[in-house]
Protein backbone atom coordinates (compact mmCIF):
# COMPACT_ATOMS: atom_id res chain seq x y z
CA UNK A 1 -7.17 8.93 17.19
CA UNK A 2 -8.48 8.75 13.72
CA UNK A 3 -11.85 8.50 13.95
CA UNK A 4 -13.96 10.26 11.59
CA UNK A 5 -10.87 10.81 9.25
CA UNK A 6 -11.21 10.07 5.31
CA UNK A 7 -8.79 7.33 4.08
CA UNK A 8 -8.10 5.91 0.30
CA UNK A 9 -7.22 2.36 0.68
CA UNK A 10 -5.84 1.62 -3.01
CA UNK A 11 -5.50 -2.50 -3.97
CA UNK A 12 -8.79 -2.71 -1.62
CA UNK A 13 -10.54 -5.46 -3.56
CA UNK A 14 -7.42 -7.39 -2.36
CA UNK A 15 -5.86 -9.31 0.90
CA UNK A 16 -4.12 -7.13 2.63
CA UNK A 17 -6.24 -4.17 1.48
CA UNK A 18 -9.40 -5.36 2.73
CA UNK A 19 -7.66 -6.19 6.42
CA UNK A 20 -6.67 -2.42 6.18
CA UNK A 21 -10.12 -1.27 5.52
CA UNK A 22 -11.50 -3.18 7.89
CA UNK A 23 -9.42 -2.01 10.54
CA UNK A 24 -9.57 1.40 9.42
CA UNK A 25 -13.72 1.31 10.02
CA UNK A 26 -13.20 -0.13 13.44
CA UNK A 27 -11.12 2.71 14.36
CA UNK A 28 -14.10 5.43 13.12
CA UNK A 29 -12.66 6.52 9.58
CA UNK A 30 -14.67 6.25 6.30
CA UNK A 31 -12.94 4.02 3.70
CA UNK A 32 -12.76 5.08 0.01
CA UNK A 33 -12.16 1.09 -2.07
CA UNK A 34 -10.13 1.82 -4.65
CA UNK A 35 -9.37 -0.78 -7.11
CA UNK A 36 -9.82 -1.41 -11.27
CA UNK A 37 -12.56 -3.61 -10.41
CA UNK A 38 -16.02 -1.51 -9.93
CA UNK A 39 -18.10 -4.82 -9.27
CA UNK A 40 -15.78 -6.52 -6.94
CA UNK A 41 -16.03 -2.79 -4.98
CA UNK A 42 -19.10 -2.43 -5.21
CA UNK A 43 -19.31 -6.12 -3.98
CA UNK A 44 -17.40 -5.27 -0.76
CA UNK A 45 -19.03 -2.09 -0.24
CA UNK A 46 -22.53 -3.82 0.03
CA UNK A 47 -20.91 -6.17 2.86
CA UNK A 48 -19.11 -3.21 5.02
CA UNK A 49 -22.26 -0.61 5.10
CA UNK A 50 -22.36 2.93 4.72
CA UNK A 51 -19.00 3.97 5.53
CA UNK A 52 -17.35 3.11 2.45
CA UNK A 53 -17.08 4.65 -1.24
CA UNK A 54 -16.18 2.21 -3.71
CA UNK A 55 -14.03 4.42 -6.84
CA UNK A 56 -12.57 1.91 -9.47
CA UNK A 57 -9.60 3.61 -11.35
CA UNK A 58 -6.40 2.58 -13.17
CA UNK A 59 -3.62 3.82 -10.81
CA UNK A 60 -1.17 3.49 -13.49
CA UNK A 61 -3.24 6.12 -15.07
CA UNK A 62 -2.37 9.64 -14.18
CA UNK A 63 -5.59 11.40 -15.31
CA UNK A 64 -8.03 8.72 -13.69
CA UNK A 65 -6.00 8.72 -10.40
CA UNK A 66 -6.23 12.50 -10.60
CA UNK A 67 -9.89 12.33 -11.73
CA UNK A 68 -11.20 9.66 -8.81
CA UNK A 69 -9.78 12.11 -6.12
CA UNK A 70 -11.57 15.16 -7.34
CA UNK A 71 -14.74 12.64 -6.89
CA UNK A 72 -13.65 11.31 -3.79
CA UNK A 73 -13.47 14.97 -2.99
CA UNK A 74 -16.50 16.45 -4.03
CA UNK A 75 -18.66 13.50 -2.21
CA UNK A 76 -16.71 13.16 0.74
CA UNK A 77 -14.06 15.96 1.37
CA UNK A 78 -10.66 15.51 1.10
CA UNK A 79 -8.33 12.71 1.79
CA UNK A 80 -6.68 12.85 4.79
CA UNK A 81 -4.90 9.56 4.99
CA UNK A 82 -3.54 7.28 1.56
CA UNK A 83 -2.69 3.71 1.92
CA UNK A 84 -1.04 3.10 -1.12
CA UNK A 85 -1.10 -0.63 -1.27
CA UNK A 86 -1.71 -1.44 -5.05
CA UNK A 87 0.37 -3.69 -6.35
CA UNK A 88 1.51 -7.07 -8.66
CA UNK A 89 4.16 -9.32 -8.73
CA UNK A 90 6.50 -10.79 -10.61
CA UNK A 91 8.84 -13.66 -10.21
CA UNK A 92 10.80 -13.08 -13.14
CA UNK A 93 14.51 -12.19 -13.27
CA UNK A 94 16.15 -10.02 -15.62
CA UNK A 95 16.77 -12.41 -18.76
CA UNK A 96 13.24 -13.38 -18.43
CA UNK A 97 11.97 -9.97 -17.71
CA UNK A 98 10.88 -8.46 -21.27
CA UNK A 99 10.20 -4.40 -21.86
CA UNK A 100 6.42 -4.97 -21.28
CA UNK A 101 6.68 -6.64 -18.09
CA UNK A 102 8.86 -4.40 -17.10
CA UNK A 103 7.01 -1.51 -17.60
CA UNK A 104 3.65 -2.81 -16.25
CA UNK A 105 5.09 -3.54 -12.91
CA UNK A 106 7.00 -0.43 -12.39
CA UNK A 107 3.89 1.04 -13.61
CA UNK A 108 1.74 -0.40 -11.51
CA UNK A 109 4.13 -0.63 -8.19
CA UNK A 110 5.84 2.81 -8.45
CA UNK A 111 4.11 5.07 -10.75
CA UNK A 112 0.71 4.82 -8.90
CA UNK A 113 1.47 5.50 -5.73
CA UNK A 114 3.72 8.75 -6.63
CA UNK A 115 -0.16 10.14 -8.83
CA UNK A 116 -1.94 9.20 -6.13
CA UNK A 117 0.23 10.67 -3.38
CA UNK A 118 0.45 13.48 -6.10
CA UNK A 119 -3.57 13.90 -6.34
CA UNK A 120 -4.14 14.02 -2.53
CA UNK A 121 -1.42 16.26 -1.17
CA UNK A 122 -3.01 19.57 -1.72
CA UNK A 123 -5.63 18.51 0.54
CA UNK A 124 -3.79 17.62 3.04
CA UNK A 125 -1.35 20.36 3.14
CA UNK A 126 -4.73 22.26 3.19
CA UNK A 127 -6.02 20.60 6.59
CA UNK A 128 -2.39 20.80 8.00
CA UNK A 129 -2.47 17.12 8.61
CA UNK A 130 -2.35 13.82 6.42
CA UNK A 131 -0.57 10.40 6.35
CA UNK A 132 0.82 8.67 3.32
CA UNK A 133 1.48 5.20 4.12
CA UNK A 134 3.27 3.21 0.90
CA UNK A 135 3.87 -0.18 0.71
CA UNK A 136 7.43 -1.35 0.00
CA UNK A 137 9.02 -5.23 0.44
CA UNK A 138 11.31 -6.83 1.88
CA UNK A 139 12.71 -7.22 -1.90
CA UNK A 140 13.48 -3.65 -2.19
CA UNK A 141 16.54 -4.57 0.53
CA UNK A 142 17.17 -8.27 -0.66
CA UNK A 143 16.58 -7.78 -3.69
CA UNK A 144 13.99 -10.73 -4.07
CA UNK A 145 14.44 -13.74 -2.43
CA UNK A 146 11.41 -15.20 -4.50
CA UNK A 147 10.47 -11.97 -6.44
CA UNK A 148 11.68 -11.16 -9.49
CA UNK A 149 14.19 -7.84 -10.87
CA UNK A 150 10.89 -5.64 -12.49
CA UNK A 151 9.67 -5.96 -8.79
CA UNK A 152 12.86 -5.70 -6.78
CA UNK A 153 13.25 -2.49 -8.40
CA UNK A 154 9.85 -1.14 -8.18
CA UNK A 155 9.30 -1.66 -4.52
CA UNK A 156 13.23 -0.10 -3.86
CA UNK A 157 12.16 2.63 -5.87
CA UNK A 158 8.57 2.92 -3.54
CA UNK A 159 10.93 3.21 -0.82
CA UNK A 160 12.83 6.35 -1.93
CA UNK A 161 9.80 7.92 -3.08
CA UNK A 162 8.63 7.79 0.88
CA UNK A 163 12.02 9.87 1.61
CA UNK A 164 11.72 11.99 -1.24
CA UNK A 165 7.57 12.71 0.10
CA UNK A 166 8.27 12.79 3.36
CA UNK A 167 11.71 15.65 3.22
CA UNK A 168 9.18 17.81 1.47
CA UNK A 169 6.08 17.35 3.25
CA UNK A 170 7.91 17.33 6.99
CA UNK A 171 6.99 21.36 7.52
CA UNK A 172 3.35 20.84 6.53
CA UNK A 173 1.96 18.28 8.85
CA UNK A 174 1.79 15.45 6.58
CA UNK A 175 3.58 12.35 7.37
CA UNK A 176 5.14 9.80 4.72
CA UNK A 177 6.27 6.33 5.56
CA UNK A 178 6.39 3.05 4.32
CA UNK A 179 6.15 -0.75 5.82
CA UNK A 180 8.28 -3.58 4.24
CA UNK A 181 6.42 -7.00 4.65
CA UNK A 182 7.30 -9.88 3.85
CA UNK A 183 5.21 -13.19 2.82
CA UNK A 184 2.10 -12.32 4.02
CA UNK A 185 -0.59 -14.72 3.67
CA UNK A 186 -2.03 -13.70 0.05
CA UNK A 187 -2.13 -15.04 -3.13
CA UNK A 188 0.93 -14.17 -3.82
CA UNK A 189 2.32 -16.53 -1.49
CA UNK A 190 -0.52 -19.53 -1.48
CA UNK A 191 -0.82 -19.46 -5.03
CA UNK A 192 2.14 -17.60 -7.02
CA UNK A 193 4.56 -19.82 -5.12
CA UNK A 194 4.96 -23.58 -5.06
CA UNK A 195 4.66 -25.75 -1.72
CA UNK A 196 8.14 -26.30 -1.99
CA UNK A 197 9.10 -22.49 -2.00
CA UNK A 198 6.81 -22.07 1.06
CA UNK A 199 8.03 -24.69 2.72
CA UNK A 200 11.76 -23.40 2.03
CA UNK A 201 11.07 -19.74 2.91
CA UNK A 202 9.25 -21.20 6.48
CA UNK A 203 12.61 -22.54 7.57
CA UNK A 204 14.62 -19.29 6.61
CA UNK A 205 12.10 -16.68 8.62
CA UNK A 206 12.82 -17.21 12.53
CA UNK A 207 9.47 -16.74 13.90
CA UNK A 208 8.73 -20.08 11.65
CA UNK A 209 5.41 -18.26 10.18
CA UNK A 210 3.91 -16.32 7.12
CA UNK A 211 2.32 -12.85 8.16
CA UNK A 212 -1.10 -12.25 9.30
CA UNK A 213 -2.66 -9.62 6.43
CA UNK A 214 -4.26 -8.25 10.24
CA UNK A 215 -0.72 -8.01 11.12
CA UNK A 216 0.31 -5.73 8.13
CA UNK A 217 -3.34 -4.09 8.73
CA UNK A 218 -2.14 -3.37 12.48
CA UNK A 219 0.85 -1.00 11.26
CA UNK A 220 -0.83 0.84 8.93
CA UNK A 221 -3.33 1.81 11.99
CA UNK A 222 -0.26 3.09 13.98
CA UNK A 223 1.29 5.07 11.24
CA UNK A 224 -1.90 6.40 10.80
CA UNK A 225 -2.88 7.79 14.08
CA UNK A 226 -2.15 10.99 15.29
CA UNK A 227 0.61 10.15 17.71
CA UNK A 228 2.76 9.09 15.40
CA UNK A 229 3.27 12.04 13.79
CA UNK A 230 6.72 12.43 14.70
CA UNK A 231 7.30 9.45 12.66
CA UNK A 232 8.24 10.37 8.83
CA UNK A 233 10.17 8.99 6.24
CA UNK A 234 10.47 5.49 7.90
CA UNK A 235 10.04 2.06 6.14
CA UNK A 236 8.87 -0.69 9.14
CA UNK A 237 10.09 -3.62 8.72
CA UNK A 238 7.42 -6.81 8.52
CA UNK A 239 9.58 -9.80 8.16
CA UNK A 240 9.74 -11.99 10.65
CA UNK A 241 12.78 -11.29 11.10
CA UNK A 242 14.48 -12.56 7.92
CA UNK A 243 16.63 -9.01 8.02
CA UNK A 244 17.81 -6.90 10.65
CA UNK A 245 18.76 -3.45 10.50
């Protein structure tokens, strides 16, 4: 059960984030929106009630990250569980791939969720009890069927930062996985890529479908609840089964 727990929900102004927040308020927990846009939040907030803080931050930026969770904090308590779900994409491959790109994605992708992970650990080692739940791809193992080598790389390198979390927080009752989708139904797939690509990827994923953003929302309830905390350091697969392993 999670009810009544405190969870940061970062990318929530988008897709998959807002299934994750609204699954998180059915299950009793109060929902901190973070994204970079304050109006869309505040938006969303208005249409989900009293059980949500929006807190718009940069989480490419150290200090904000650093400086939304002493907010979140001070209003609220401390954060028990982090969905860090903020993200872009980019279809580019290396010779197209130039240093600013590059930088913005890994930025973006990697570097935010290791200051936000960063910024709400104390807490959590506090309470004896936390869940850090990072979203990887299923790029980070192919390395990108459709996505491109800036975020290939990021999303392999969101995957070892769940080990890396999750060997040091194992003693202290905080949990650290990961879930690897794949083509869920979000921009990024019914906008970024072209009928044709969709209609190619459908015939290479066996269960002949693109993933339900409830689906993806669905996992991050389970690694979030307190039986699973003998779970740690695990990235779930959500692909349809285009890999097995």
């Amino acid at each position: 059960m999670i009810n009544k727990k405190i969870a940061m929900v970062t990318g929530a102004a988008g897709t998959m984030g807002l299934a994750v927040t609204k699954m998180l308020l059915d299950e009793g927990c109060r929902v901190v929106l973070a994204d970079i846009n304050q109006e869309r939040l505040d938006e969303i907030a208005g249409e989900l009630g009293d059980d949500v803080l929006p807190v718009a931050f940069n989480v490419s930026d150290a200090k904000e990250v650093a400086e939304a969770v002493e907010k979140v904090e001070k209003e609220w308590g401390s954060v028990d569980i982090l969905v860090n779900n903020a993200g872009i994409l980019s279809n580019n491959k290396s010779q197209a791939t130039d240093s600013d790109e590059w930088e913005r994605v890994i930025d973006i992708n990697l570097n935010g969720m290791f200051y936000a992970a960063k910024a709400v650990i104390p807490g959590m080692k506090e309470k004896g009890w936390g869940r850090i739940i990072n979203t990887s791809s299923l790029a980070a193992k192919s390395g990108g069927l459709t996505a491109g080598t800036a975020y290939s790389t990021s999303k392999g390198g969101v995957s070892s930062l769940t080990f890396s979390l999750a060997a040091e927080l194992a003693p202290t009752g905080v949990t650290v996985n990961g879930i690897s989708p794949a083509y869920i139904k979000t921009p990024m797939v019914t906008k970024q890529l072209s009928e044709k690509q969709r209609q190619d990827l459908l015939k290479k994923i066996p269960v002949g479908r693109f993933c339900e953003p409830s689906e993806f929302a669905h996992v991050v309830k389970f690694l979030a609840d307190d039986q699973s905390g003998f779970i740690t350091g695990e990235i779930i697969d959500l692909n349809g089964g285009l890999i097995f392993d």
